[in-house]
PDB file of N, CA and C in Angstrom:
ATOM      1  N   UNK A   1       1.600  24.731 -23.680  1.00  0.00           N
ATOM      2  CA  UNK A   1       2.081  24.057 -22.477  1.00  0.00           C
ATOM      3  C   UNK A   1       0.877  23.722 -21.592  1.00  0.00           C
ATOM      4  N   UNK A   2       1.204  22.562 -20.978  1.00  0.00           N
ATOM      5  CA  UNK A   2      -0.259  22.107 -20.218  1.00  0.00           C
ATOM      6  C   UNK A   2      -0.610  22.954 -18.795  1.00  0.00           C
ATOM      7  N   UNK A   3       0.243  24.111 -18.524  1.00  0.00           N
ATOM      8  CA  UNK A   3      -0.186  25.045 -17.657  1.00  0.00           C
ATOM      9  C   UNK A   3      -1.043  26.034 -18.066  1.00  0.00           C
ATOM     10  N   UNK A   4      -0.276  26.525 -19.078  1.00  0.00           N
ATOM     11  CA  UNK A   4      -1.008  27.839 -19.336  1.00  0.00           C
ATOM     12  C   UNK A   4      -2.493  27.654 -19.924  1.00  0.00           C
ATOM     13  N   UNK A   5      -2.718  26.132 -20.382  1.00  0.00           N
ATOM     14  CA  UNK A   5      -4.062  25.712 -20.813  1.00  0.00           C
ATOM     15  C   UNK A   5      -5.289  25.373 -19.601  1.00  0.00           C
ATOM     16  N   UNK A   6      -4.437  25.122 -18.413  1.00  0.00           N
ATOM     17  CA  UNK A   6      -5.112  25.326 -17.110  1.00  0.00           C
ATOM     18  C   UNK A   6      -5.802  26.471 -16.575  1.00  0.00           C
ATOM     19  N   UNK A   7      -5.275  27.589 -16.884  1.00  0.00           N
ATOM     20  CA  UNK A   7      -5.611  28.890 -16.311  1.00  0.00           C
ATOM     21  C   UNK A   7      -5.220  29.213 -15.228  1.00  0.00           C
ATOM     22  N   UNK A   8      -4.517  28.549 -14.373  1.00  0.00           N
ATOM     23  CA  UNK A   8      -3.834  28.926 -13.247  1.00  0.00           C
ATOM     24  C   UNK A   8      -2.002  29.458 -13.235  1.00  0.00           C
ATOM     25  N   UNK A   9      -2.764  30.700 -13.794  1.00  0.00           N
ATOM     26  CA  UNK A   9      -1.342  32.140 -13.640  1.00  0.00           C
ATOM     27  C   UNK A   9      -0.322  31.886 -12.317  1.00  0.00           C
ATOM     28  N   UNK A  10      -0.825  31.506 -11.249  1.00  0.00           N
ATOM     29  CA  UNK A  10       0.305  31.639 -10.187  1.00  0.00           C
ATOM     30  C   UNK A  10       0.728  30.347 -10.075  1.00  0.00           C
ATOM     31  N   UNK A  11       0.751  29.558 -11.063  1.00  0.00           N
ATOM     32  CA  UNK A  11       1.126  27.994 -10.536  1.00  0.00           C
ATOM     33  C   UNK A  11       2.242  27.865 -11.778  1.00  0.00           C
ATOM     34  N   UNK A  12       1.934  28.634 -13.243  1.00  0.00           N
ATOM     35  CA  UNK A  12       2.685  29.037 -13.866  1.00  0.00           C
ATOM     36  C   UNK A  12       3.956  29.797 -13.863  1.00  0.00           C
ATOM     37  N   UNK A  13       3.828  31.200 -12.973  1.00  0.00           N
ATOM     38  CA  UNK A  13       4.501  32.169 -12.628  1.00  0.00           C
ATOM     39  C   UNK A  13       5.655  31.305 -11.251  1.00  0.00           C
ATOM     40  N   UNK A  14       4.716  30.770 -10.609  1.00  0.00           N
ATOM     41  CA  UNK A  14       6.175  29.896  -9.672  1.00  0.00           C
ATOM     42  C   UNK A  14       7.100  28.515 -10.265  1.00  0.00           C
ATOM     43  N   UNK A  15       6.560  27.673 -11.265  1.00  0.00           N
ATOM     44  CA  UNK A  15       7.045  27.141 -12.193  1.00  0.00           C
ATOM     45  C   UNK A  15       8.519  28.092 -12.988  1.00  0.00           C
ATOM     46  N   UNK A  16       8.163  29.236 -13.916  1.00  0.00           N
ATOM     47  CA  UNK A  16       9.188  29.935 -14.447  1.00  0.00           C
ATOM     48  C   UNK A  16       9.821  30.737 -13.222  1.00  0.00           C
ATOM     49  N   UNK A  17       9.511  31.050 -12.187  1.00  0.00           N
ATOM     50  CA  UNK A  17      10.116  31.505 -11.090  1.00  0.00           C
ATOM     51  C   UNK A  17      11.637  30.425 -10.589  1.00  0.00           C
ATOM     52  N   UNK A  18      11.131  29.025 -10.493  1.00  0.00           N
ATOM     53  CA  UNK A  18      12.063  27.852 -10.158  1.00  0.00           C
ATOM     54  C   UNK A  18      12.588  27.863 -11.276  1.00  0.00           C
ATOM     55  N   UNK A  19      12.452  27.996 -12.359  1.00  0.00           N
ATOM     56  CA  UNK A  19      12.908  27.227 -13.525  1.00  0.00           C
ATOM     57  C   UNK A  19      14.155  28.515 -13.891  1.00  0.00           C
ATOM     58  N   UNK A  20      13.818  29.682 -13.464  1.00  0.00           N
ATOM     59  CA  UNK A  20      15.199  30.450 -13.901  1.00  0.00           C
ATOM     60  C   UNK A  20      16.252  30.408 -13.550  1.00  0.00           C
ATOM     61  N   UNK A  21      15.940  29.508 -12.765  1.00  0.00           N
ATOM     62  CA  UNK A  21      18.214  28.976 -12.395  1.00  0.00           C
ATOM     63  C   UNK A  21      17.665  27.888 -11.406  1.00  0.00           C
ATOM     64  N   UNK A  22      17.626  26.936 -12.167  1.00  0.00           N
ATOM     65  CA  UNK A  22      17.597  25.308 -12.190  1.00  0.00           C
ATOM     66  C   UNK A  22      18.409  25.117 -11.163  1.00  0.00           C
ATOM     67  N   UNK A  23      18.235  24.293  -9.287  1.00  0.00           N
ATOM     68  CA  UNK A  23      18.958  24.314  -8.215  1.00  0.00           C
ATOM     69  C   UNK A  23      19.006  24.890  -7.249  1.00  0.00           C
ATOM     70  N   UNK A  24      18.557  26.129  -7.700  1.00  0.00           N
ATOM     71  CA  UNK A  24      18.600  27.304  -6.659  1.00  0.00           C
ATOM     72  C   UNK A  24      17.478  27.283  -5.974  1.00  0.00           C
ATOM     73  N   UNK A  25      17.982  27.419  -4.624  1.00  0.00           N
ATOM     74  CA  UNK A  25      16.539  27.226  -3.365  1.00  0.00           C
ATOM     75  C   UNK A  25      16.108  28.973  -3.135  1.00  0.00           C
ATOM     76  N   UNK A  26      14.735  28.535  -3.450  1.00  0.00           N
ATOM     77  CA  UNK A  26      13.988  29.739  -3.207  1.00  0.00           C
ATOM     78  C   UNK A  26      13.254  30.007  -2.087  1.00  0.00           C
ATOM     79  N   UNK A  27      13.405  30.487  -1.526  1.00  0.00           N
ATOM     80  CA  UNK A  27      12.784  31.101  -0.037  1.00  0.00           C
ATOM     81  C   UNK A  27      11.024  31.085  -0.366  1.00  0.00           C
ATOM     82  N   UNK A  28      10.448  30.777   1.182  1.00  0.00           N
ATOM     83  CA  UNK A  28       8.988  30.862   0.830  1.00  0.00           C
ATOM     84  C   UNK A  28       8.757  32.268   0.939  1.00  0.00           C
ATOM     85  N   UNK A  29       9.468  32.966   1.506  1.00  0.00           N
ATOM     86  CA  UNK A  29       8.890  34.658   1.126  1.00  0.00           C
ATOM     87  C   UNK A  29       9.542  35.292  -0.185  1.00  0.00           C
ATOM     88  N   UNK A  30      10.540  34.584  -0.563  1.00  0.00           N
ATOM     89  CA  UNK A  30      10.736  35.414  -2.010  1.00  0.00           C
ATOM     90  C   UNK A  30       9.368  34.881  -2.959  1.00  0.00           C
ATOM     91  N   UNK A  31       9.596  33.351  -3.342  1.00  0.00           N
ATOM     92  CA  UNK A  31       8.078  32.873  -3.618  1.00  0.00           C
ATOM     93  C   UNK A  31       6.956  33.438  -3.189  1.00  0.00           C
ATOM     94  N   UNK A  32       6.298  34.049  -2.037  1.00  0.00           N
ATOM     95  CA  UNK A  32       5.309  34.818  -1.823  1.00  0.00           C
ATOM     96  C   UNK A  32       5.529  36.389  -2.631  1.00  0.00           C
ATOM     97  N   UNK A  33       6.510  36.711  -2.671  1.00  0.00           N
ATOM     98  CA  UNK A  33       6.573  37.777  -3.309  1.00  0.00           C
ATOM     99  C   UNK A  33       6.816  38.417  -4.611  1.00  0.00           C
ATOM    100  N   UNK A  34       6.887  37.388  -5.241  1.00  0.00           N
ATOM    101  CA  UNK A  34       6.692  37.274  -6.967  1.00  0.00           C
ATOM    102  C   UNK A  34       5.556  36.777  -6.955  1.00  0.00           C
ATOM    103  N   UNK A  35       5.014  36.064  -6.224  1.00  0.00           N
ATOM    104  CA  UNK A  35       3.847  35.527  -6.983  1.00  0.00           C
ATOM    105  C   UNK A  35       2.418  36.592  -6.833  1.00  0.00           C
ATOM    106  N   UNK A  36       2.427  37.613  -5.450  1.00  0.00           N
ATOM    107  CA  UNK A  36       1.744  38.527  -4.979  1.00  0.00           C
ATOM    108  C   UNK A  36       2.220  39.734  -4.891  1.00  0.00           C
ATOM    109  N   UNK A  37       3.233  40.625  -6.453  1.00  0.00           N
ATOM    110  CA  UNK A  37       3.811  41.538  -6.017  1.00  0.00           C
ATOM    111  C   UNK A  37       3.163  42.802  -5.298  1.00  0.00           C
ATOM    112  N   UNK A  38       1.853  42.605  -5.215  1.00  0.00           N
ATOM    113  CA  UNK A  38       1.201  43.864  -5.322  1.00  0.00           C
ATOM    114  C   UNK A  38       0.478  43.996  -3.603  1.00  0.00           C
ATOM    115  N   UNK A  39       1.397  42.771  -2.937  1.00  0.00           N
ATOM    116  CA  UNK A  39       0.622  42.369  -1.441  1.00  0.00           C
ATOM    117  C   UNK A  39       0.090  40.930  -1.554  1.00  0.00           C
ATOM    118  N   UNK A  40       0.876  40.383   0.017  1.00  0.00           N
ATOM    119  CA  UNK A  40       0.040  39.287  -0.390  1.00  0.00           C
ATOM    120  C   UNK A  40      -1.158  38.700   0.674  1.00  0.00           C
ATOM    121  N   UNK A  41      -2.113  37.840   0.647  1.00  0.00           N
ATOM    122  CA  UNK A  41      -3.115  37.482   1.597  1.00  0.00           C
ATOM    123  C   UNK A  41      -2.278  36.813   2.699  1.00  0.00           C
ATOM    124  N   UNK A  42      -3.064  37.144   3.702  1.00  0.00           N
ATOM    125  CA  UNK A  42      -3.055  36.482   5.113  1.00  0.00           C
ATOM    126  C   UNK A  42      -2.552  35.030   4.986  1.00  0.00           C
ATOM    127  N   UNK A  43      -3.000  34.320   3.994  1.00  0.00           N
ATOM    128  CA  UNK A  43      -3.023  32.798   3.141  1.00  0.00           C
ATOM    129  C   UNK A  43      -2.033  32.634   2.482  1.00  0.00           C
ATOM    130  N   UNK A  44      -1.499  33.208   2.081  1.00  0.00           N
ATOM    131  CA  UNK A  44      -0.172  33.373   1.220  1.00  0.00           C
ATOM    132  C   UNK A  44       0.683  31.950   1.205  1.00  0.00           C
ATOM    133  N   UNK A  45       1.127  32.117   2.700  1.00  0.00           N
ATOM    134  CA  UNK A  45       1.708  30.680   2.899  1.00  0.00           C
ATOM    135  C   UNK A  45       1.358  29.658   2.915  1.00  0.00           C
ATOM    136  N   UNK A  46      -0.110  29.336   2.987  1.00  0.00           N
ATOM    137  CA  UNK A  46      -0.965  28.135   2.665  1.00  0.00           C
ATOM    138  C   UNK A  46      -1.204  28.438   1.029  1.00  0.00           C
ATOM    139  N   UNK A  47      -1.417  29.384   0.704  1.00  0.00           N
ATOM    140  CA  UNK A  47      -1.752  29.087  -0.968  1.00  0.00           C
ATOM    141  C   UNK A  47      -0.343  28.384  -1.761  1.00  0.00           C
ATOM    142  N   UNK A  48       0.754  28.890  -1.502  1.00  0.00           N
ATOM    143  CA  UNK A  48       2.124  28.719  -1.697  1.00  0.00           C
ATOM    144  C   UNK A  48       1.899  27.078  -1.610  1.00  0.00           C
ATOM    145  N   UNK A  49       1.397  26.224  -0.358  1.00  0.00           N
ATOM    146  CA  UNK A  49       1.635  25.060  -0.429  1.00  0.00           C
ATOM    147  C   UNK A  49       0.437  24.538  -1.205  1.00  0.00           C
ATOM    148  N   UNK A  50      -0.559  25.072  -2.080  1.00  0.00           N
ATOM    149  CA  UNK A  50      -1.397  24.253  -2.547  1.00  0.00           C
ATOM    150  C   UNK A  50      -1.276  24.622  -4.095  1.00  0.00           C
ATOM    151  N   UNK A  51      -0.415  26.065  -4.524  1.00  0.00           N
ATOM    152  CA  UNK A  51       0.087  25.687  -5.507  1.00  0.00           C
ATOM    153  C   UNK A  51       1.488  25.099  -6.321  1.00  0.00           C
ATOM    154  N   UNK A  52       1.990  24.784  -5.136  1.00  0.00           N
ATOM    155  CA  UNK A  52       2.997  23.873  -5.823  1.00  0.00           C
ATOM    156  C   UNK A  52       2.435  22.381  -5.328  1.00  0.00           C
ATOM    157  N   UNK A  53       1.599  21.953  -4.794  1.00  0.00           N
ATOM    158  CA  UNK A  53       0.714  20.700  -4.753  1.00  0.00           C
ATOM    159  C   UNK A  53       0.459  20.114  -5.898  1.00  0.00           C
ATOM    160  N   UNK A  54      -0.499  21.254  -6.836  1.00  0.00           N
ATOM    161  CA  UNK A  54      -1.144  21.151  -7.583  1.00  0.00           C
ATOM    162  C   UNK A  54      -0.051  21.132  -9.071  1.00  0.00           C
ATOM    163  N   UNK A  55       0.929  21.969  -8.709  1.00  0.00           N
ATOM    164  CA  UNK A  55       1.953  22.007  -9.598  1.00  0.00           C
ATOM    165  C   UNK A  55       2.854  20.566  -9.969  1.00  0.00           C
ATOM    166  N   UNK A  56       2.438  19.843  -9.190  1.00  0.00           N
ATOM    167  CA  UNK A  56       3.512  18.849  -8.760  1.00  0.00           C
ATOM    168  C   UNK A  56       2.878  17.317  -9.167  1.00  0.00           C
ATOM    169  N   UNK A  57       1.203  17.679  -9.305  1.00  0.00           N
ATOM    170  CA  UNK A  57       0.362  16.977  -9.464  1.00  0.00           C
ATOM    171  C   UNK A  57       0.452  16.697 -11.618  1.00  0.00           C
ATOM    172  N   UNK A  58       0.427  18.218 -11.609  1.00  0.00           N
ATOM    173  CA  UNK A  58       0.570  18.335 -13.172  1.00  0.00           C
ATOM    174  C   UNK A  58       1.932  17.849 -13.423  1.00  0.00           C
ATOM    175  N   UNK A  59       3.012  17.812 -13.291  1.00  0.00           N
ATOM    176  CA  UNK A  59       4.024  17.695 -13.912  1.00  0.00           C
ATOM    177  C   UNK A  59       3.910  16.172 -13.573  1.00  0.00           C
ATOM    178  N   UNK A  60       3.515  15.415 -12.187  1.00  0.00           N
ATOM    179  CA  UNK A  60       3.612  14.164 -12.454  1.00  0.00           C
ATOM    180  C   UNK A  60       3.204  13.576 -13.424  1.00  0.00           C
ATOM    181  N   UNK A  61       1.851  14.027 -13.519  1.00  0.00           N
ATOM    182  CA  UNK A  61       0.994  13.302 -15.225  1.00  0.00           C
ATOM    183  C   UNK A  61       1.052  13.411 -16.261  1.00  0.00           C
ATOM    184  N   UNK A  62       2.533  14.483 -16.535  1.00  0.00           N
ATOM    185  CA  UNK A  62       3.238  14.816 -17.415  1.00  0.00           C
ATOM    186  C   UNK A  62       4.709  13.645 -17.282  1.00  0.00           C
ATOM    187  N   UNK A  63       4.851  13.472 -16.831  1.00  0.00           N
ATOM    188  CA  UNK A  63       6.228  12.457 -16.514  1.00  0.00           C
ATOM    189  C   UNK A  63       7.372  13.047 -15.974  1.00  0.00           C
ATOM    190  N   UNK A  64       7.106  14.152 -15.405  1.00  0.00           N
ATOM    191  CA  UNK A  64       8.198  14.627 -14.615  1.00  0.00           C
ATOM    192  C   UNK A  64       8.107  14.960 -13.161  1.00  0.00           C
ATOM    193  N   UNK A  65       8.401  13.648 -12.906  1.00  0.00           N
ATOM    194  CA  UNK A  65       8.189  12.766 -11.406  1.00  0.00           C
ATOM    195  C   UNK A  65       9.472  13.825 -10.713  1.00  0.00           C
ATOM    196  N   UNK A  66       9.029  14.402  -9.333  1.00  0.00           N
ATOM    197  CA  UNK A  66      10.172  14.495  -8.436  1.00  0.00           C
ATOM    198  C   UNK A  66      11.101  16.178  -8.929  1.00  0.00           C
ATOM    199  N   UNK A  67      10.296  16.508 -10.178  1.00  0.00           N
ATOM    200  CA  UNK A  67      11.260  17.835 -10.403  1.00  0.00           C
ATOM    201  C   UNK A  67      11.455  19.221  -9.529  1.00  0.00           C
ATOM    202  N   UNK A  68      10.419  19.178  -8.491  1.00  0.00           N
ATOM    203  CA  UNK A  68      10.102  20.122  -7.577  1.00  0.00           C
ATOM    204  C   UNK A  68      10.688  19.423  -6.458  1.00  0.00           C
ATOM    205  N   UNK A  69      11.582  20.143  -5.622  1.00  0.00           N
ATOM    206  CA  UNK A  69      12.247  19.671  -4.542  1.00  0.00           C
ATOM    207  C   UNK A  69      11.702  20.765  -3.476  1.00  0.00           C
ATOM    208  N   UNK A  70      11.111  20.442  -1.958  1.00  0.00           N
ATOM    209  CA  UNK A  70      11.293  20.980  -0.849  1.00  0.00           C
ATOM    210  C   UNK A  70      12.492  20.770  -0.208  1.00  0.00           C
ATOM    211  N   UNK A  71      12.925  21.993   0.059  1.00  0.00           N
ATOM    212  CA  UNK A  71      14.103  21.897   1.379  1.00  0.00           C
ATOM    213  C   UNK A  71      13.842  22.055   2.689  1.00  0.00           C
ATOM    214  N   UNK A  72      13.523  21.403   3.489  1.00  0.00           N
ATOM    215  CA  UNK A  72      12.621  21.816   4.735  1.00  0.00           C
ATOM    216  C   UNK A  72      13.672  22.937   5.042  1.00  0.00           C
ATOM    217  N   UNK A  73      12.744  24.156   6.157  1.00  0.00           N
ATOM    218  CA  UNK A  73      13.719  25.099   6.376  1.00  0.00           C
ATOM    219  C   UNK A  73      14.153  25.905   5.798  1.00  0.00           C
ATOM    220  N   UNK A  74      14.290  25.962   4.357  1.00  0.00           N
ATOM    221  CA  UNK A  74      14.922  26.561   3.235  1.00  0.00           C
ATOM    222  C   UNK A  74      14.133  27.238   2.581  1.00  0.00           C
ATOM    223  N   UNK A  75      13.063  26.283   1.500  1.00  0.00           N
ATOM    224  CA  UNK A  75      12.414  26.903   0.800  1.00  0.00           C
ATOM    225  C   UNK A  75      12.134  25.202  -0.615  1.00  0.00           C
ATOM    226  N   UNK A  76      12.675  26.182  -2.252  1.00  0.00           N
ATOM    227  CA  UNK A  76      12.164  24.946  -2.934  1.00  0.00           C
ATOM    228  C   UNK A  76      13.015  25.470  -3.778  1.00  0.00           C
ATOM    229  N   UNK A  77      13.253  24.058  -4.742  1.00  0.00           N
ATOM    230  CA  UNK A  77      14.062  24.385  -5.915  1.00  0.00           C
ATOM    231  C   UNK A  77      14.022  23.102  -7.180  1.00  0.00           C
ATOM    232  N   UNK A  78      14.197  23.597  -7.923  1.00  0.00           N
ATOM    233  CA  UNK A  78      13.776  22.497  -9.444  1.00  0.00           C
ATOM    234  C   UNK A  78      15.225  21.634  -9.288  1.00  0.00           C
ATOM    235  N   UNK A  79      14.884  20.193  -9.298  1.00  0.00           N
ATOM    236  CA  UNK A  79      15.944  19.479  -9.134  1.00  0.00           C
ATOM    237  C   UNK A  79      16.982  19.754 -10.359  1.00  0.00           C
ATOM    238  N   UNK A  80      18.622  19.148 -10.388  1.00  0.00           N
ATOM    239  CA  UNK A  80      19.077  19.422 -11.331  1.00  0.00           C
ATOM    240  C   UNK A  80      20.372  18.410 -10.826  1.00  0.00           C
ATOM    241  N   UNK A  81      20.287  17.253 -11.997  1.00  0.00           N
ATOM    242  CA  UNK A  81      21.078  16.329 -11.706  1.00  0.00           C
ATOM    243  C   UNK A  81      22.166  16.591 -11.860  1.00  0.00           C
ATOM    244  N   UNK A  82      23.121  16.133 -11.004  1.00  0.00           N
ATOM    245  CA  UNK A  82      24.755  15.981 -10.809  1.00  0.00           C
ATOM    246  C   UNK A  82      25.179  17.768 -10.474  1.00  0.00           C
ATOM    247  N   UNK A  83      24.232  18.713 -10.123  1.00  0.00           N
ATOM    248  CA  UNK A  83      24.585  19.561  -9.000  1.00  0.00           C
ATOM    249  C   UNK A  83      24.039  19.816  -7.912  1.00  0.00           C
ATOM    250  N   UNK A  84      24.997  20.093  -7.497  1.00  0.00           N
ATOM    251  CA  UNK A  84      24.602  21.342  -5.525  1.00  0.00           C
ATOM    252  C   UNK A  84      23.438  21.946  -5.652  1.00  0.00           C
ATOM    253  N   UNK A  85      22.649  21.780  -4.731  1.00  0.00           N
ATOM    254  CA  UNK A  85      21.657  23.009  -4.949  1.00  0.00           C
ATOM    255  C   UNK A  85      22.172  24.349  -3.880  1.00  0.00           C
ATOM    256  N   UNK A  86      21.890  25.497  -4.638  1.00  0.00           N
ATOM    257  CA  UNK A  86      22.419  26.078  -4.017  1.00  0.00           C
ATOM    258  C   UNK A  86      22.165  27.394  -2.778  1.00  0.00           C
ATOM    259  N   UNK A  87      22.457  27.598  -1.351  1.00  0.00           N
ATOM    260  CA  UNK A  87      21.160  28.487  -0.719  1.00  0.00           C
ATOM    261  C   UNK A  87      21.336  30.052  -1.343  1.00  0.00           C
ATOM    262  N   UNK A  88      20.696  30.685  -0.697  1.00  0.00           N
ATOM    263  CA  UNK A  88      21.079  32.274  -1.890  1.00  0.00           C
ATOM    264  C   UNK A  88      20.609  33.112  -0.343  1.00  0.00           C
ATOM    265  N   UNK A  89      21.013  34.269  -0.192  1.00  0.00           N
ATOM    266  CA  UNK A  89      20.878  35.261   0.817  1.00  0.00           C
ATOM    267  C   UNK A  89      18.873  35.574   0.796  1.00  0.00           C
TER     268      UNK A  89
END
């Protein structure tokens, strides 16, 4: 897969993070907290936005335009045609 040939583990790990239930909006602190279980930096929330940047960058040049959705307010979730996305506690 053209991630894991990148070397960037946390851009991977939030990829299969979204991808385990296709729709579902993920909070930027649950996302901070899988991706840094062990604590995360001061940066956290800026790294968060530069690796799904970069994530978003790869999948475009892959042909999968638009599969990463922001929810302002919410969080993020892997698009999934002809359903709801859905919020989660």
């Amino acid at each position: 897969m053209f991630l894991r040939s990148s070397g960037h583990g946390r851009e991977f790990a939030l990829l299969a993070l979204l991808l385990q239930e296709p729709g579902r909006i993920y909070g930027r602190q649950e996302v901070i907290e899988t991706l840094w279980p062990q604590g995360a930096s001061p940066l956290a929330s800026h790294l968060v936005d530069t690796h799904l940047a970069n994530l978003r960058a790869k999948l475009r040049s892959a042909g999968a335009h638009r599969l990463i959705r922001t929810v302002r307010g919410y969080g993020f979730s892997v698009r999934v045609e002809g359903a709801s996305n859905r919020l989660t506690p």
